[in-house]
C-alpha atoms as a PDB file:
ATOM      1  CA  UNK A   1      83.856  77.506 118.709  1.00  0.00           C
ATOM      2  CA  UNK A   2      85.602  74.908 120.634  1.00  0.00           C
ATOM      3  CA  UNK A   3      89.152  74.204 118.074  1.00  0.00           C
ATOM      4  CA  UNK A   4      90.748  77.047 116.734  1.00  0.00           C
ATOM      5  CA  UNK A   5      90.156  78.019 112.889  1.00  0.00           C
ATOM      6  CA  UNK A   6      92.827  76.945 110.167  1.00  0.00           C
ATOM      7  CA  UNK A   7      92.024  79.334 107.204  1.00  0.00           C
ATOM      8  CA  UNK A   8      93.939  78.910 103.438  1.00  0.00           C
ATOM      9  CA  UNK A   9      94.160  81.470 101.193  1.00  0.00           C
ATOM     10  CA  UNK A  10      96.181  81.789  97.789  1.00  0.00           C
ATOM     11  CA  UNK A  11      99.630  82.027  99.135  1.00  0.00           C
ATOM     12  CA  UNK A  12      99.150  81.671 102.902  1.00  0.00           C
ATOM     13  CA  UNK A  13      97.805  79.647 105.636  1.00  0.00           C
ATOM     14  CA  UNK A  14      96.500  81.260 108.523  1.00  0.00           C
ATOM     15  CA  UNK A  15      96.323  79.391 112.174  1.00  0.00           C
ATOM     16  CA  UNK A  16      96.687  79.798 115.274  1.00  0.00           C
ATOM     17  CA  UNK A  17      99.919  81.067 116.723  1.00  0.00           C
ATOM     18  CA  UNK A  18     102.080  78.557 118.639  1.00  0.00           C
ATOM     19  CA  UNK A  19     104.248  78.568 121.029  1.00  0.00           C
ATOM     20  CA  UNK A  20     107.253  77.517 118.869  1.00  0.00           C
ATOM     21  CA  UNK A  21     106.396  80.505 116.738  1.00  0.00           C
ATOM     22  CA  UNK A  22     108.314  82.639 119.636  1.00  0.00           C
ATOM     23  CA  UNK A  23     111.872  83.100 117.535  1.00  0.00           C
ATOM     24  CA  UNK A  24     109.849  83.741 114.568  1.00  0.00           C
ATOM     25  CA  UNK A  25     107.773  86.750 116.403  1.00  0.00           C
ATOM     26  CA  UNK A  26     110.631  88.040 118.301  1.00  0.00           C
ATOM     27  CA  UNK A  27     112.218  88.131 114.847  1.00  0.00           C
ATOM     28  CA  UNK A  28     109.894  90.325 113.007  1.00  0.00           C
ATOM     29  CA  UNK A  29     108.039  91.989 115.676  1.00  0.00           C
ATOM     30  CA  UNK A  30     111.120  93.242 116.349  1.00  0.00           C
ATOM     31  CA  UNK A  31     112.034  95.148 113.125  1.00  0.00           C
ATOM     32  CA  UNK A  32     112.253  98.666 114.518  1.00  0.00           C
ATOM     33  CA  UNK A  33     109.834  99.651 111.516  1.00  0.00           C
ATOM     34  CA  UNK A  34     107.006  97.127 112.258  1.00  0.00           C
ATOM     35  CA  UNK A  35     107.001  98.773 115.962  1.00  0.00           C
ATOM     36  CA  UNK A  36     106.759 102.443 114.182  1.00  0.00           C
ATOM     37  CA  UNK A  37     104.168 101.402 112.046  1.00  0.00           C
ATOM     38  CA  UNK A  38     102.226  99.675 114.210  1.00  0.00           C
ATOM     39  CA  UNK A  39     100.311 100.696 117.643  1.00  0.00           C
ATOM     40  CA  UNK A  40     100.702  97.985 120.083  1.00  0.00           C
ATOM     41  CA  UNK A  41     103.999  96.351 119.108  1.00  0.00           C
ATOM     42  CA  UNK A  42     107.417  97.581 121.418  1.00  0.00           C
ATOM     43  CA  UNK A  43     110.550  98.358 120.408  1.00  0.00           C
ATOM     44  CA  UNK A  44     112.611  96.594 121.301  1.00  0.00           C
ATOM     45  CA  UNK A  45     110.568  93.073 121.335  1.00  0.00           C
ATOM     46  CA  UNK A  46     111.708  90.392 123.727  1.00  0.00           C
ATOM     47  CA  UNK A  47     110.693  86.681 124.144  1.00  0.00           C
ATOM     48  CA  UNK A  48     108.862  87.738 127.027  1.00  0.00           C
ATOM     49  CA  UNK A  49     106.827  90.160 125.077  1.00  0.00           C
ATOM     50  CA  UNK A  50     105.485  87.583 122.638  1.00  0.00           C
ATOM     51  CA  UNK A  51     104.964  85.258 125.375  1.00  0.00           C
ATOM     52  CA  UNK A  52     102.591  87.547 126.809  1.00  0.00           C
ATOM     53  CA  UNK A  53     100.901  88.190 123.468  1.00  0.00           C
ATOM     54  CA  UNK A  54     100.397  84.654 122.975  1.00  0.00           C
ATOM     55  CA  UNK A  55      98.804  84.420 126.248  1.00  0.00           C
ATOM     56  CA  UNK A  56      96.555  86.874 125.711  1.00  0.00           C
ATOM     57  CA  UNK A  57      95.598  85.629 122.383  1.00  0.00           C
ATOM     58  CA  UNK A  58      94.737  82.389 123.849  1.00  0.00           C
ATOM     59  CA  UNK A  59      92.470  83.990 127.010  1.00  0.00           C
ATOM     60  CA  UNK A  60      91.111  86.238 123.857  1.00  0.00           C
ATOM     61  CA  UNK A  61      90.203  82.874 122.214  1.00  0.00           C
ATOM     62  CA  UNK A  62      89.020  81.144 124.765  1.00  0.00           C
ATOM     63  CA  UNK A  63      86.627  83.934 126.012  1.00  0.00           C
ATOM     64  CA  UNK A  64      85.582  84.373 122.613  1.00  0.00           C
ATOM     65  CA  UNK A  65      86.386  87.884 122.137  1.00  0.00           C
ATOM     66  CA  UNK A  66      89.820  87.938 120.009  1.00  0.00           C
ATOM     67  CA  UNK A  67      91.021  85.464 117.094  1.00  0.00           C
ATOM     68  CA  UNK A  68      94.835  86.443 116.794  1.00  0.00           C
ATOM     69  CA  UNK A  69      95.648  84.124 113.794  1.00  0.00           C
ATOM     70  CA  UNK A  70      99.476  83.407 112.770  1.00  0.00           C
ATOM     71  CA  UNK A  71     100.213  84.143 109.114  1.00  0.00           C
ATOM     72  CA  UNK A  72     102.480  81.640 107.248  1.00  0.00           C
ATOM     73  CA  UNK A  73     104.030  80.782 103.512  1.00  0.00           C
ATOM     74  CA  UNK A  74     102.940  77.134 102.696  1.00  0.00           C
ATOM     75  CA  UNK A  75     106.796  76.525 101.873  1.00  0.00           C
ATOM     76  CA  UNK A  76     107.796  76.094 105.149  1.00  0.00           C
ATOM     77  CA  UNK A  77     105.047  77.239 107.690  1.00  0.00           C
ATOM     78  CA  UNK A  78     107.316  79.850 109.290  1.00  0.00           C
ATOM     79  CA  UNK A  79     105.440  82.723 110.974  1.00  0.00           C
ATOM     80  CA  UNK A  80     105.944  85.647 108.613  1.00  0.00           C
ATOM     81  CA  UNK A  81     103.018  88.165 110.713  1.00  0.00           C
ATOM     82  CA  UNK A  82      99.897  88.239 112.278  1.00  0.00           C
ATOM     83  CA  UNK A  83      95.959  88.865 111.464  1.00  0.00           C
ATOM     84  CA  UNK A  84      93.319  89.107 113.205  1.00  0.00           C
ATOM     85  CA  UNK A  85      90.040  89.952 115.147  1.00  0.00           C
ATOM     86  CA  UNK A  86      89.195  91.986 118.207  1.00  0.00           C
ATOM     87  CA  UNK A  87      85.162  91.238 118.918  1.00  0.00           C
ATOM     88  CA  UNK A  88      83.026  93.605 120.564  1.00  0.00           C
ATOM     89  CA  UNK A  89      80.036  90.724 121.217  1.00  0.00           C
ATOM     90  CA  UNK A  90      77.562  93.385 122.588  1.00  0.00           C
ATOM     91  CA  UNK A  91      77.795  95.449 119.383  1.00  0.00           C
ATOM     92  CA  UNK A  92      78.229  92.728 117.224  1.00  0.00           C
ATOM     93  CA  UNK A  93      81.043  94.036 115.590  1.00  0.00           C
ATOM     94  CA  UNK A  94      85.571  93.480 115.518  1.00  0.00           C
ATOM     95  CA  UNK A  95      88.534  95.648 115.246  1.00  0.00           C
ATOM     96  CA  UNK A  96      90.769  93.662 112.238  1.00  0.00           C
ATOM     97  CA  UNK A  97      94.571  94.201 113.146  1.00  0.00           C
ATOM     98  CA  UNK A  98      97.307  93.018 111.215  1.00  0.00           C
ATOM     99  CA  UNK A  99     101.300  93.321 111.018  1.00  0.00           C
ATOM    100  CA  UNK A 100     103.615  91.328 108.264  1.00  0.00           C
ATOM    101  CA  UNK A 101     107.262  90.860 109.431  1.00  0.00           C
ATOM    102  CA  UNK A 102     109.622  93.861 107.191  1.00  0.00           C
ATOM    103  CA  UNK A 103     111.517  91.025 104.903  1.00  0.00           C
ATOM    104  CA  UNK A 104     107.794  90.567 103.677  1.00  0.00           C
ATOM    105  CA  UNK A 105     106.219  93.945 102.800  1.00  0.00           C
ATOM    106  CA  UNK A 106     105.191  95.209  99.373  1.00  0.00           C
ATOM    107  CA  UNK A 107     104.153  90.916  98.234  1.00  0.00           C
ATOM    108  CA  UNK A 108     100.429  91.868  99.330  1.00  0.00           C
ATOM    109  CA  UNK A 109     100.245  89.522 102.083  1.00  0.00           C
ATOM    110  CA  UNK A 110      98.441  92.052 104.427  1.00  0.00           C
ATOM    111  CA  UNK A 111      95.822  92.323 102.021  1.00  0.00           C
ATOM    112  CA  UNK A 112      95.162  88.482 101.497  1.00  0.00           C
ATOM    113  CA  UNK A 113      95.231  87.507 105.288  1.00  0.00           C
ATOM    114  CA  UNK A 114      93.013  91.112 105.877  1.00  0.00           C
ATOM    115  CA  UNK A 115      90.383  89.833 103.095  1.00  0.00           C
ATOM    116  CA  UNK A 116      90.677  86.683 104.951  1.00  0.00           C
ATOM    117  CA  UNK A 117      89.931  87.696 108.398  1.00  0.00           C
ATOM    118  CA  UNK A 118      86.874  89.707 106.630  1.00  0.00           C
ATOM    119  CA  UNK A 119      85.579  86.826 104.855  1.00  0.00           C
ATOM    120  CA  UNK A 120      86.014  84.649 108.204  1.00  0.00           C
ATOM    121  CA  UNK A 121      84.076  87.679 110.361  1.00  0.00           C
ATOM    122  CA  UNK A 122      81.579  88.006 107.865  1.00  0.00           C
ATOM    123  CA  UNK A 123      80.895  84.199 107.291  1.00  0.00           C
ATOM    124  CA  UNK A 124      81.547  82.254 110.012  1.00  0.00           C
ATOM    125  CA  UNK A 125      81.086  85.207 112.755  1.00  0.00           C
ATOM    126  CA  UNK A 126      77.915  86.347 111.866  1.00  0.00           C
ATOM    127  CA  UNK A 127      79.855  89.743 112.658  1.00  0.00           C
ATOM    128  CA  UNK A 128      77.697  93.197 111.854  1.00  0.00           C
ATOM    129  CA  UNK A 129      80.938  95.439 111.324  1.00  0.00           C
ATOM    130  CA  UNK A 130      84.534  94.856 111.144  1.00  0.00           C
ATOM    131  CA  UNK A 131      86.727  98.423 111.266  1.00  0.00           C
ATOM    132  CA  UNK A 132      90.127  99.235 111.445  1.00  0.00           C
ATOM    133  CA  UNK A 133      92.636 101.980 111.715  1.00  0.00           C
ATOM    134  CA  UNK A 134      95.887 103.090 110.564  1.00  0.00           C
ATOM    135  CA  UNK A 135      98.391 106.115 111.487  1.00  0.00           C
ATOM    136  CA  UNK A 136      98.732 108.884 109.365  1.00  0.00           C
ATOM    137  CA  UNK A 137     102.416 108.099 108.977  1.00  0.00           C
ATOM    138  CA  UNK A 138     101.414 104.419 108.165  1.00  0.00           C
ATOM    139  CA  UNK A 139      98.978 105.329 104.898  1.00  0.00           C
ATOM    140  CA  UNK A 140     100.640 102.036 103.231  1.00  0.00           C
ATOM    141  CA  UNK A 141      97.748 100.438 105.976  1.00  0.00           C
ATOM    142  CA  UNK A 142      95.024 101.819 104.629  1.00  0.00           C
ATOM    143  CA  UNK A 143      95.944 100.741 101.761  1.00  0.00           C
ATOM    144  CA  UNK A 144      95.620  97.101 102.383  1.00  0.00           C
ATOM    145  CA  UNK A 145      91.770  98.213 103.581  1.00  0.00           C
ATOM    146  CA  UNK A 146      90.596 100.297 100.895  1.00  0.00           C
ATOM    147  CA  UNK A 147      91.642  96.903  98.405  1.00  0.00           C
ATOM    148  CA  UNK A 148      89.894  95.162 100.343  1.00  0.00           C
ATOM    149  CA  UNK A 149      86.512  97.539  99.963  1.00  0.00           C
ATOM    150  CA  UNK A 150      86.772  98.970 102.980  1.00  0.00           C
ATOM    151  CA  UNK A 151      85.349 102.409 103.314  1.00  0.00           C
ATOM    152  CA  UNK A 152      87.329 105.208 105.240  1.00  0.00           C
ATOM    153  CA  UNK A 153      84.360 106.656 107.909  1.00  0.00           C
ATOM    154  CA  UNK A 154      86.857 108.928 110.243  1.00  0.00           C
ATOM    155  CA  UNK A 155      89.426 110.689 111.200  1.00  0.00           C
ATOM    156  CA  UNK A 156      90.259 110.566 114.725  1.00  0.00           C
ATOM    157  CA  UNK A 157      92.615 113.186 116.270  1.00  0.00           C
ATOM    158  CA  UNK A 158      95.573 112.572 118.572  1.00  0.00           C
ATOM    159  CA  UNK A 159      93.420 109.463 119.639  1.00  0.00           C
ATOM    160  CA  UNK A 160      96.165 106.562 120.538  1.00  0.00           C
ATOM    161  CA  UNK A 161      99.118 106.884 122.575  1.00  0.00           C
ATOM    162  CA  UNK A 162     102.276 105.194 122.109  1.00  0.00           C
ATOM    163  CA  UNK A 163     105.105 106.004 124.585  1.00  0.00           C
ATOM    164  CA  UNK A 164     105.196 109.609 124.803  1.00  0.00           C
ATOM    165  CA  UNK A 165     103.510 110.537 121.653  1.00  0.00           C
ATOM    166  CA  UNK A 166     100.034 110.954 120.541  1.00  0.00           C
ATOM    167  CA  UNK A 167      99.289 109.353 117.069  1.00  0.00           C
ATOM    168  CA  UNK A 168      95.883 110.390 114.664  1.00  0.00           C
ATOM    169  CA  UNK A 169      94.387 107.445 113.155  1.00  0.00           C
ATOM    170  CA  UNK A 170      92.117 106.712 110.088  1.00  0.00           C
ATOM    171  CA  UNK A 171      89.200 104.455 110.625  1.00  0.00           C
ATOM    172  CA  UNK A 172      87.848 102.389 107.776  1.00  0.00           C
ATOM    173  CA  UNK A 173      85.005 100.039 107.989  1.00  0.00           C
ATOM    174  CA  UNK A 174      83.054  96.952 106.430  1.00  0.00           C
ATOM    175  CA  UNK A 175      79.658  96.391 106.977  1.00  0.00           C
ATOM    176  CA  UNK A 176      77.747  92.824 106.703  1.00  0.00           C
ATOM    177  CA  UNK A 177      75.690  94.115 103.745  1.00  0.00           C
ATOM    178  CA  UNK A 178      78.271  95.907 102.285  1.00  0.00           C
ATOM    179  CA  UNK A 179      80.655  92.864 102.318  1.00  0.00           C
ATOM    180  CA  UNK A 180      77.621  91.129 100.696  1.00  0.00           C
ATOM    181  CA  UNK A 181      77.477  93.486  98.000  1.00  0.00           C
ATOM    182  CA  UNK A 182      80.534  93.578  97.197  1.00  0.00           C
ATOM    183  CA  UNK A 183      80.836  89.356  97.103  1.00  0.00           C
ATOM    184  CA  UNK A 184      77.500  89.189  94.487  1.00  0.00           C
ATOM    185  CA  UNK A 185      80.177  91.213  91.995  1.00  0.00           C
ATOM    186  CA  UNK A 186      82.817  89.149  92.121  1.00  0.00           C
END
C-alpha cells in the first residue's frame, strides 16, 4: 500500500495523523483519564511524546506493520482520538487499539472508528484475526468490542505493566469468518 488510507464513516473521517495534529494530541492525550485508561499513553503528555508517536506510526506504516489512523468530526477535521492496527504479518493477524480524547466519550465514537478499523482489516487487509484488550478498570473498552461482535477469548493476569503497576487485561477477538458472518446479517 503505497498512500495512506482515508476511511469515512457516519460521523467521522479517519486518516492519517499529521504533523499539525500535535496541539490536538497533546491536548487529549493528555487528559489524566485517557492515560489511566489506556496502556501506552503517559501522564503527563508532552509535544515530544506525540512527536515520537507520530514517528513511529509513520516507520509502522511504512514497514507495513501498524496503521495508526487519526480520528476526526467532519465539522472541522480536528483530531478528537486515535484508531488503529498493530499487524502481526507472520500470523496474519492485528492488535486494534483505540483512545477518544475525554471531551468526547459516551457519543460512541470508539465504536464507529473500532468497526471501522475491523471492516478495513477484514476487507482490505486480508487480515485472519484482529484482537484487542482492555483493563479491568477500563470495562467501558470492552464495551466498544463486544458492539462491535467481538468475542471475549481471555483473561490475562497481571500481564501489562505501566509504571510501577501491573494491570490484568481482557482479550476479545474477531475472526475473518466470524466478521463474515456477522456482515451476511446485517
Amino acid at each position: 500500500m503505497l498512500k495512506f488510507p482515508s476511511l469515512c464513516t457516519e460521523r467521522l473521517i479517519i486518516n492519517q495523523v499529521q504533523p499539525n495534529d500535535i496541539p490536538k494530541i497533546v491536548e487529549h492525550a493528555g487528559h489524566k483519564k485517557v492515560s489511566d485508561t489506556t496502556l501506552n499513553i503517559p501522564y503527563p503528555y508532552a509535544s515530544e511524546d506525540a512527536e515520537n508517536w507520530i514517528n513511529m506510526t509513520q516507520q509502522g506504516f511504512s514497514e507495513g506493520n501498524q496503521f495508526a489512523f487519526a480520528v476526526r468530526l467532519p465539522s472541522n477535521l480536528n483530531f478528537i482520538g486515535s484508531v488503529g492496527l498493530k499487524i502481526n504479518q507472520r500470523f496474519n493477524r492485528a492488535e486494534l487499539g483505540y483512545w477518544i480524547g475525554f471531551p468526547f466519550w459516551g457519543k460512541g465514537y470508539a465504536t464507529e472508528a473500532a468497526q471501522a478499523m475491523l471492516k478495513f482489516g477484514f476487507e482490505q487487509l486480508n487480515l485472519n484475526k484482529i484482537y484487542a484488550v482492555h483493563t479491568t478498570e477500563n470495562p467501558n473498552s470492552g464495551k466498544v468490542m463486544q458492539k462491535n461482535g467481538m468475542i471475549q477469548e481471555g483473561e490475562l493476569v497481571e500481564h501489562y505493566k505501566k509504571g510501577n503497576r501491573y494491570y490484568t487485561v481482557i482479550q476479545y477477538r474477531m475472526t475473518k469468518s466470524e466478521y463474515q458472518a456477522i456482515s451476511i446479517q446485517k
